[in-house]
N, C-alpha and C. Protein backbone atom coordinates (compact mmCIF):
# COMPACT_ATOMS: atom_id res chain seq x y z
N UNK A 1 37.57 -5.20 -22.78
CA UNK A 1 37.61 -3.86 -23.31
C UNK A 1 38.41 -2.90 -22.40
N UNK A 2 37.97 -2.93 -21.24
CA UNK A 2 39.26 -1.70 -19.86
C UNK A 2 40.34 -2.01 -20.36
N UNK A 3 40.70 -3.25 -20.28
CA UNK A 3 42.41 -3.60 -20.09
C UNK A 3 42.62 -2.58 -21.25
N UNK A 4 42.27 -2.83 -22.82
CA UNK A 4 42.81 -2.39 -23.38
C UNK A 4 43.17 -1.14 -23.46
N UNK A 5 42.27 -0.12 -22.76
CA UNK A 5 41.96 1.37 -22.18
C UNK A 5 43.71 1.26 -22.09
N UNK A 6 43.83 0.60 -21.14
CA UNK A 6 45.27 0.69 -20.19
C UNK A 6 46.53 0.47 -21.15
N UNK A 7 46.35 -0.83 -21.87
CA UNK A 7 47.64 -0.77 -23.04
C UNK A 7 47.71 0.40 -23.76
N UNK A 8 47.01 0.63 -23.99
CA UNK A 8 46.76 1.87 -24.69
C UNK A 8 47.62 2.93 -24.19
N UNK A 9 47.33 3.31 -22.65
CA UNK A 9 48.15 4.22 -22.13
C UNK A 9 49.74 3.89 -22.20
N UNK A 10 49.83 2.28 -21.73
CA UNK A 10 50.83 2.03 -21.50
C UNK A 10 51.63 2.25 -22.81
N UNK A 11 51.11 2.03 -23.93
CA UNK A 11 52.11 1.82 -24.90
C UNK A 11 52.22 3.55 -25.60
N UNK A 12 51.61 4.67 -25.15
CA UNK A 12 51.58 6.09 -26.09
C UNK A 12 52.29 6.96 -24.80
N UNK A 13 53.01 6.22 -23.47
CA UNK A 13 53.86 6.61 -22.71
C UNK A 13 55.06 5.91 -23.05
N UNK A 14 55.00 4.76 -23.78
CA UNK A 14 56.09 3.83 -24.13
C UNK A 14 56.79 3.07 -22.79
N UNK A 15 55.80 2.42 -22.31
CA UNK A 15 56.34 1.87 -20.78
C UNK A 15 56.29 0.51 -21.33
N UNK A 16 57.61 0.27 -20.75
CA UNK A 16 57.47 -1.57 -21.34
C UNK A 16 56.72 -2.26 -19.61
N UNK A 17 56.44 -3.39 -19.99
CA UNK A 17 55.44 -3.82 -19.08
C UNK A 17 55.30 -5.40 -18.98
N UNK A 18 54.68 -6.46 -18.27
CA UNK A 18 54.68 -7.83 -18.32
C UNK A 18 53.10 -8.09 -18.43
N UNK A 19 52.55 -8.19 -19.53
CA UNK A 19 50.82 -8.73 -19.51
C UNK A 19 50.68 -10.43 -19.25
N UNK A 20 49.89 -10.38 -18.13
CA UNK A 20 49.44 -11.50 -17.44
C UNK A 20 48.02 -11.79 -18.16
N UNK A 21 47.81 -12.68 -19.12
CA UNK A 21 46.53 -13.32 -19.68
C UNK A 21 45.81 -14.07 -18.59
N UNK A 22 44.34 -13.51 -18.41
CA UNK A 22 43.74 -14.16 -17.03
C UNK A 22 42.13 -14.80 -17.69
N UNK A 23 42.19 -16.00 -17.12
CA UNK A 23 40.92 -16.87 -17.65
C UNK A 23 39.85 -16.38 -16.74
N UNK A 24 39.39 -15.24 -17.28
CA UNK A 24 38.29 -14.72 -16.49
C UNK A 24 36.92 -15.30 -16.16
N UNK A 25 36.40 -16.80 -17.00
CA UNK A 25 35.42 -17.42 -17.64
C UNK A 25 35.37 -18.50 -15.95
N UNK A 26 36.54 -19.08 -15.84
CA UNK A 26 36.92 -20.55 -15.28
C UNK A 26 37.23 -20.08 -13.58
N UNK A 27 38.71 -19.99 -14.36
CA UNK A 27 39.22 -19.44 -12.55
C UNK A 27 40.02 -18.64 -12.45
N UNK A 28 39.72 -17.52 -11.80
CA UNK A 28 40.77 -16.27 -11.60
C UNK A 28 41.92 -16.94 -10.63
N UNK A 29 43.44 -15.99 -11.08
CA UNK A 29 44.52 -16.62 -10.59
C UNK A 29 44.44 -15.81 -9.06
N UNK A 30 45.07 -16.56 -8.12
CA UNK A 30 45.42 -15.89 -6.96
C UNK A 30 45.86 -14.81 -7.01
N UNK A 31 47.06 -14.54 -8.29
CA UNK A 31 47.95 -13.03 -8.16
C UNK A 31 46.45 -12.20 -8.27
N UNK A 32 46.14 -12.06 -9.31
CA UNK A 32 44.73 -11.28 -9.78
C UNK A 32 43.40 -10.94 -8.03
N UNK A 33 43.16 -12.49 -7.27
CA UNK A 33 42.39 -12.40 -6.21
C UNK A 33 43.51 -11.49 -5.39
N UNK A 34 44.57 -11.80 -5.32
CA UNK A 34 45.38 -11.23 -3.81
C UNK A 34 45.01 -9.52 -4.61
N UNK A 35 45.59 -9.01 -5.59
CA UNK A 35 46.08 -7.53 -5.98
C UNK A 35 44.80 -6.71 -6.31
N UNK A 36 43.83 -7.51 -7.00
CA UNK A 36 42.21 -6.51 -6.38
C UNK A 36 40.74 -7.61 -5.57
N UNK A 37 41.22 -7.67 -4.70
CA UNK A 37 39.97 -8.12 -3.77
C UNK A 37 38.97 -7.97 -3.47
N UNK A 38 38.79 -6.80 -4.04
CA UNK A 38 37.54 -6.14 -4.06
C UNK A 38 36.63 -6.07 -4.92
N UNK A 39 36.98 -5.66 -6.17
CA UNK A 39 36.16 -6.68 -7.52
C UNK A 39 36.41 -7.52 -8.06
N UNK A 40 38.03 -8.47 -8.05
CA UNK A 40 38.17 -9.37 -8.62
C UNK A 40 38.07 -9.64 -9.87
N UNK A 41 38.73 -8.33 -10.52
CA UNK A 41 38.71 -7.98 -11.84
C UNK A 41 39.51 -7.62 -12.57
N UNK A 42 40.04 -7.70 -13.67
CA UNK A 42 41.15 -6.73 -14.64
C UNK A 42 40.55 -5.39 -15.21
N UNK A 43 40.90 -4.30 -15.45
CA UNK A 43 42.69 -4.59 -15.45
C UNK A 43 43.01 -4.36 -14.00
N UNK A 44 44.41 -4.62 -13.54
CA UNK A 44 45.34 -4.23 -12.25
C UNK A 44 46.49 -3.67 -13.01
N UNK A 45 47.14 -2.87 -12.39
CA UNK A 45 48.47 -2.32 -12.75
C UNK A 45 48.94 -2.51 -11.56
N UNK A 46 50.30 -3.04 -11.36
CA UNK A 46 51.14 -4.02 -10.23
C UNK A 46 52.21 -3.06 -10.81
N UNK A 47 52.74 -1.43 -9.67
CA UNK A 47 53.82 -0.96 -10.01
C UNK A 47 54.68 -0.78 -8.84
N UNK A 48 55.87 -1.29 -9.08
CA UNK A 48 56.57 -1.32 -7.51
C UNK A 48 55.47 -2.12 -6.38
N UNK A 49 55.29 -3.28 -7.40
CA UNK A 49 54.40 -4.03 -5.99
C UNK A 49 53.36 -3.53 -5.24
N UNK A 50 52.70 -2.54 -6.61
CA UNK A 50 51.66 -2.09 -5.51
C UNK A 50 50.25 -2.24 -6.58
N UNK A 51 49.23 -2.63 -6.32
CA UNK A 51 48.36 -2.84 -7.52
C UNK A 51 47.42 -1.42 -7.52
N UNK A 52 47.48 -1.08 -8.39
CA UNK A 52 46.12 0.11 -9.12
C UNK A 52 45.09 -0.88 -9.79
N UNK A 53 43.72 -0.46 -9.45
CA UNK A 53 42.65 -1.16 -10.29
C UNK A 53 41.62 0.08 -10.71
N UNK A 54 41.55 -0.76 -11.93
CA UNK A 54 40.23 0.40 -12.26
C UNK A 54 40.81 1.16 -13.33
N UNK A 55 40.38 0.45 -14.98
CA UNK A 55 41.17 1.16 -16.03
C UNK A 55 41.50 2.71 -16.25
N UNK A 56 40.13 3.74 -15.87
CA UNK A 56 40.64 5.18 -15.80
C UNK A 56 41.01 5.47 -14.68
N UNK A 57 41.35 5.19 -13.44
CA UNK A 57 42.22 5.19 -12.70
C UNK A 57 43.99 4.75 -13.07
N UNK A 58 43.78 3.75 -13.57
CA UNK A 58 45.34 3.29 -14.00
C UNK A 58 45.19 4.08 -14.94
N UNK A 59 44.82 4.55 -16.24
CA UNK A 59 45.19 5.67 -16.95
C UNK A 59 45.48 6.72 -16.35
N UNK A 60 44.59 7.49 -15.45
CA UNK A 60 45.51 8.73 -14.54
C UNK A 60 46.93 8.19 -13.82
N UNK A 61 46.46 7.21 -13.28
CA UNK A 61 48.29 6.98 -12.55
C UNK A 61 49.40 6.88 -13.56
N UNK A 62 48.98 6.21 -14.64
CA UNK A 62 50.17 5.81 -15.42
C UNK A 62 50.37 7.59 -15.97
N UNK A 63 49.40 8.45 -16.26
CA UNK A 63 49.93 9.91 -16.92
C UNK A 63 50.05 10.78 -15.99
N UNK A 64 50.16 10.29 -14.30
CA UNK A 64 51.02 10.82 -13.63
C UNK A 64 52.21 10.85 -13.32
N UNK A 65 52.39 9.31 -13.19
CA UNK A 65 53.82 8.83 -12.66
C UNK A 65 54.41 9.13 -13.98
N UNK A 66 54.38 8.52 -15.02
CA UNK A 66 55.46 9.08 -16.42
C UNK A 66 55.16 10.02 -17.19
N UNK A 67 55.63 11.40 -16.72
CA UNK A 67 54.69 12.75 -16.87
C UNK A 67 56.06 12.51 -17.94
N UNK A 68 57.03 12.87 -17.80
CA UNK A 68 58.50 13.32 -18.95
C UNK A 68 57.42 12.41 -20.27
N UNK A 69 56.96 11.76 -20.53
CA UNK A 69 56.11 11.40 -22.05
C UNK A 69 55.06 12.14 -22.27
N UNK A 70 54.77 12.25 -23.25
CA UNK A 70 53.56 13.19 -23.81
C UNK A 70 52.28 12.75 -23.10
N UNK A 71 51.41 13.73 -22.94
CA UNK A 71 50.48 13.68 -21.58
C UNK A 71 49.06 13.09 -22.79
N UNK A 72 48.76 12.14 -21.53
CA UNK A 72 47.22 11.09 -22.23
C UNK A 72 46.46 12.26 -22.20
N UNK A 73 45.77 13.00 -20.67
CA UNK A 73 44.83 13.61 -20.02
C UNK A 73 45.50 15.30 -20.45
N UNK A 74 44.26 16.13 -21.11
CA UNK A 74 44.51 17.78 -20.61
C UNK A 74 45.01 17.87 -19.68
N UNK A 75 45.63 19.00 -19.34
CA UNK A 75 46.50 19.94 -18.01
C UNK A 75 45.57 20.43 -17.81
N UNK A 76 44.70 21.56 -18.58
CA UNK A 76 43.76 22.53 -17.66
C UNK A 76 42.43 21.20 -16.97
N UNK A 77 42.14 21.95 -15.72
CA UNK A 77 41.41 21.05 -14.69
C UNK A 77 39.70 20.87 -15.11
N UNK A 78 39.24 21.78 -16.62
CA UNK A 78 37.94 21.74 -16.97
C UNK A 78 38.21 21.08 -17.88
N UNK A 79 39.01 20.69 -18.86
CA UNK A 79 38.95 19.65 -20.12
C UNK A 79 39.35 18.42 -19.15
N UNK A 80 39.79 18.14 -18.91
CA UNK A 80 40.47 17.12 -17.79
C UNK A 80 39.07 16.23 -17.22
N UNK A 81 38.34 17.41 -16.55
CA UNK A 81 36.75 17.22 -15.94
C UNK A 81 36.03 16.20 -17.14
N UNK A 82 36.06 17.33 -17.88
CA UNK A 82 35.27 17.06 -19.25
C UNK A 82 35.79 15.08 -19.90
N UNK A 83 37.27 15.18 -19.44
CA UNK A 83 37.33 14.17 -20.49
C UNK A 83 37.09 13.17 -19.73
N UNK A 84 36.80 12.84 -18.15
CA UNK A 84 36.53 11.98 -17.39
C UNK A 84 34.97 11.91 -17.26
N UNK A 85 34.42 13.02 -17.41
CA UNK A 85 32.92 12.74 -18.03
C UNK A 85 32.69 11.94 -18.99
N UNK A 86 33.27 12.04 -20.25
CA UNK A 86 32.86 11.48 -21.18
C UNK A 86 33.45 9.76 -21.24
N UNK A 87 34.27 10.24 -20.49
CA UNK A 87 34.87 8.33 -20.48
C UNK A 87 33.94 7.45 -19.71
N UNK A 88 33.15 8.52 -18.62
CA UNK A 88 32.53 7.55 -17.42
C UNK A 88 31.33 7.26 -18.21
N UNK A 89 30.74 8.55 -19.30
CA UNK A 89 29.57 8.34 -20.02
C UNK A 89 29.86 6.77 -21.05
N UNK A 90 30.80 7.07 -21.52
CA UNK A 90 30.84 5.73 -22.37
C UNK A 90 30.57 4.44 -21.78
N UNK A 91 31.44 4.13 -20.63
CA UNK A 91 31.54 3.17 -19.58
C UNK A 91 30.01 2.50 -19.12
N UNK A 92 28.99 4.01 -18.45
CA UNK A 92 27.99 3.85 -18.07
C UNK A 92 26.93 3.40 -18.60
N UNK A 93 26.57 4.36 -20.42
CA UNK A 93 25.90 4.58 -20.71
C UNK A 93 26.05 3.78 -22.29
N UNK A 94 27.19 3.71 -22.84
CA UNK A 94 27.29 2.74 -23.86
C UNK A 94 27.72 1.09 -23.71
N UNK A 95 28.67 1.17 -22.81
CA UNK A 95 28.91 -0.26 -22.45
C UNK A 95 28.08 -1.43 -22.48
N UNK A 96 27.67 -0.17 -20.75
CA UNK A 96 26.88 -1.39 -19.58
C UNK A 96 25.25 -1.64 -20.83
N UNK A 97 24.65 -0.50 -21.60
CA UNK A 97 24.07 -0.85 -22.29
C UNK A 97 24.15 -1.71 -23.34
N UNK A 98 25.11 -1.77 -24.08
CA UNK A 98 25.63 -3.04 -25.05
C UNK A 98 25.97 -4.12 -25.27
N UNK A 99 26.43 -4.39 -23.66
CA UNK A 99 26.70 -5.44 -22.68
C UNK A 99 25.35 -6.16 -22.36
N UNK A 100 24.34 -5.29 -21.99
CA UNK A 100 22.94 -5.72 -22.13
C UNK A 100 22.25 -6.62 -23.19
N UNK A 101 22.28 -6.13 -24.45
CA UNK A 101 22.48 -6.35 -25.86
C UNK A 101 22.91 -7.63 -26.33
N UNK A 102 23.98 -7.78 -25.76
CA UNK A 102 25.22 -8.68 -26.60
C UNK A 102 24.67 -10.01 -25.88
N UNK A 103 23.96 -9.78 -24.41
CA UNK A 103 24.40 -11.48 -23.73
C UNK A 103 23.05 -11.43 -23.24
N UNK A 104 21.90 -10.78 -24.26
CA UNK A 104 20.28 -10.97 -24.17
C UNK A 104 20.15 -12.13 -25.30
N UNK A 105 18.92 -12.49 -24.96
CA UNK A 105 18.35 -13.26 -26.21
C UNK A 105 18.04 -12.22 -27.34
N UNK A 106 18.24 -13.43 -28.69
CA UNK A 106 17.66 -12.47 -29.96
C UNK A 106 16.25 -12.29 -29.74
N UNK A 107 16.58 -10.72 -30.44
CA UNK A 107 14.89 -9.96 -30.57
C UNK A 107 14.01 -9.77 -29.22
N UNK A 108 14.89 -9.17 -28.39
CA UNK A 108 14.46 -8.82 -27.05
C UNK A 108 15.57 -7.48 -26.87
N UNK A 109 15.56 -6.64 -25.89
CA UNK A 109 15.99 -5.68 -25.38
C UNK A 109 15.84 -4.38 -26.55
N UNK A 110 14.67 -3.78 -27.09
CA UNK A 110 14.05 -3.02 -27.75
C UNK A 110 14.47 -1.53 -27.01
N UNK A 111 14.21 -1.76 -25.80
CA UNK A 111 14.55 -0.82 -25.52
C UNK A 111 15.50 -0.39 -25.00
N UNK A 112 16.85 -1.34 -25.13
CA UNK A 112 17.71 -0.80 -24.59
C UNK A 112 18.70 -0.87 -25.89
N UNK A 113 18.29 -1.12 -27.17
CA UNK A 113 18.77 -1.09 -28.56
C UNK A 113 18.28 0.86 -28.72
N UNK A 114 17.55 1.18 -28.41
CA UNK A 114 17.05 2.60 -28.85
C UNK A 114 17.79 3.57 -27.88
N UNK A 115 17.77 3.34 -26.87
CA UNK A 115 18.87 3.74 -26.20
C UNK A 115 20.20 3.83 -26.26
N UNK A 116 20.41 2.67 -26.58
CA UNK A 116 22.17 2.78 -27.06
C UNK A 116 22.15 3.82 -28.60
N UNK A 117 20.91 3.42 -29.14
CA UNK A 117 21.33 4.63 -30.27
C UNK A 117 21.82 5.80 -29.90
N UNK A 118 20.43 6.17 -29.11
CA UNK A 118 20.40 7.56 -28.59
C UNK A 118 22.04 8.22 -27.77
N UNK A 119 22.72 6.99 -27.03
CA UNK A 119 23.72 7.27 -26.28
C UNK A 119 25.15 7.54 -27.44
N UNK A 120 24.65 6.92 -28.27
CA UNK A 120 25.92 7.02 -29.26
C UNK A 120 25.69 8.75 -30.35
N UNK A 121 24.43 8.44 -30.82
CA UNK A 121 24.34 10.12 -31.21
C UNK A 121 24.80 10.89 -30.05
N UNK A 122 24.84 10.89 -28.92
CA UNK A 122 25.09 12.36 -27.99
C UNK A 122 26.40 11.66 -27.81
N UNK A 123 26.75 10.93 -28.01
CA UNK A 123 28.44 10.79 -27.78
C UNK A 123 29.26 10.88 -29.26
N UNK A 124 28.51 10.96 -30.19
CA UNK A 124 29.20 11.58 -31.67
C UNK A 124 29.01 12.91 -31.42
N UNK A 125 27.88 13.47 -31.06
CA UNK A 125 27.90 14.96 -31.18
C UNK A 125 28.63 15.59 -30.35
């Protein structure tokens, strides 16, 4: 789901780019261990040889560095706030909960099914 965060950016800046498919299940590739070592995770953005990790992070870098394209993120510094709130809320609070969900046994996690409701009404409203 991140990576795609990132195509996303990449492609509504129109940056052409090289996507590396990584068997996240089996065995992560060395490029992937050497460029984030620290979580050992996708996405990475590898620009001028330098890796960014961390999908709303690489979304701010990428709508910094190619500002001349129409901007992902608000300019003013309170919608901006705002919209990194709500991304971290999704991340935190719908994800990691759904994620819960998805790789529980059936007819268990009751309460974290009522919760995700609840997280999705305050993230429609």
């Amino acid at each position: 789901m991140f990576e795609i965060r990132v195509r996303i950016a990449l492609a509504e800046k129109g940056v052409k780019y090289e996507y590396k498919e990584e068997d996240l299940v089996n065995t992560k590739s060395p490029l992937l261990l050497q460029m984030n070592p620290v979580h050992k995770k996708i996405p990475v953005l590898i620009h001028n040889g330098k890796p960014i990790c961390e999908s709303l992070i690489i979304v701010e870098y990428i709508d910094e560095v190619w500002k001349d394209q129409a901007p992902l993120l608000p300019t003013d510094p309170y919608q901006r706030a705002q919209a990194r709130f709500w991304a971290d809320f999704f991340d935190n609070k719908v994800h990691e909960v759904a994620k819960k969900i998805w790789t529980g046994k059936v007819d268990e996690h009751e309460k974290e099914k009522k919760e995700l409701v609840e997280n999705l009404k305050t993230l429609e409203e």
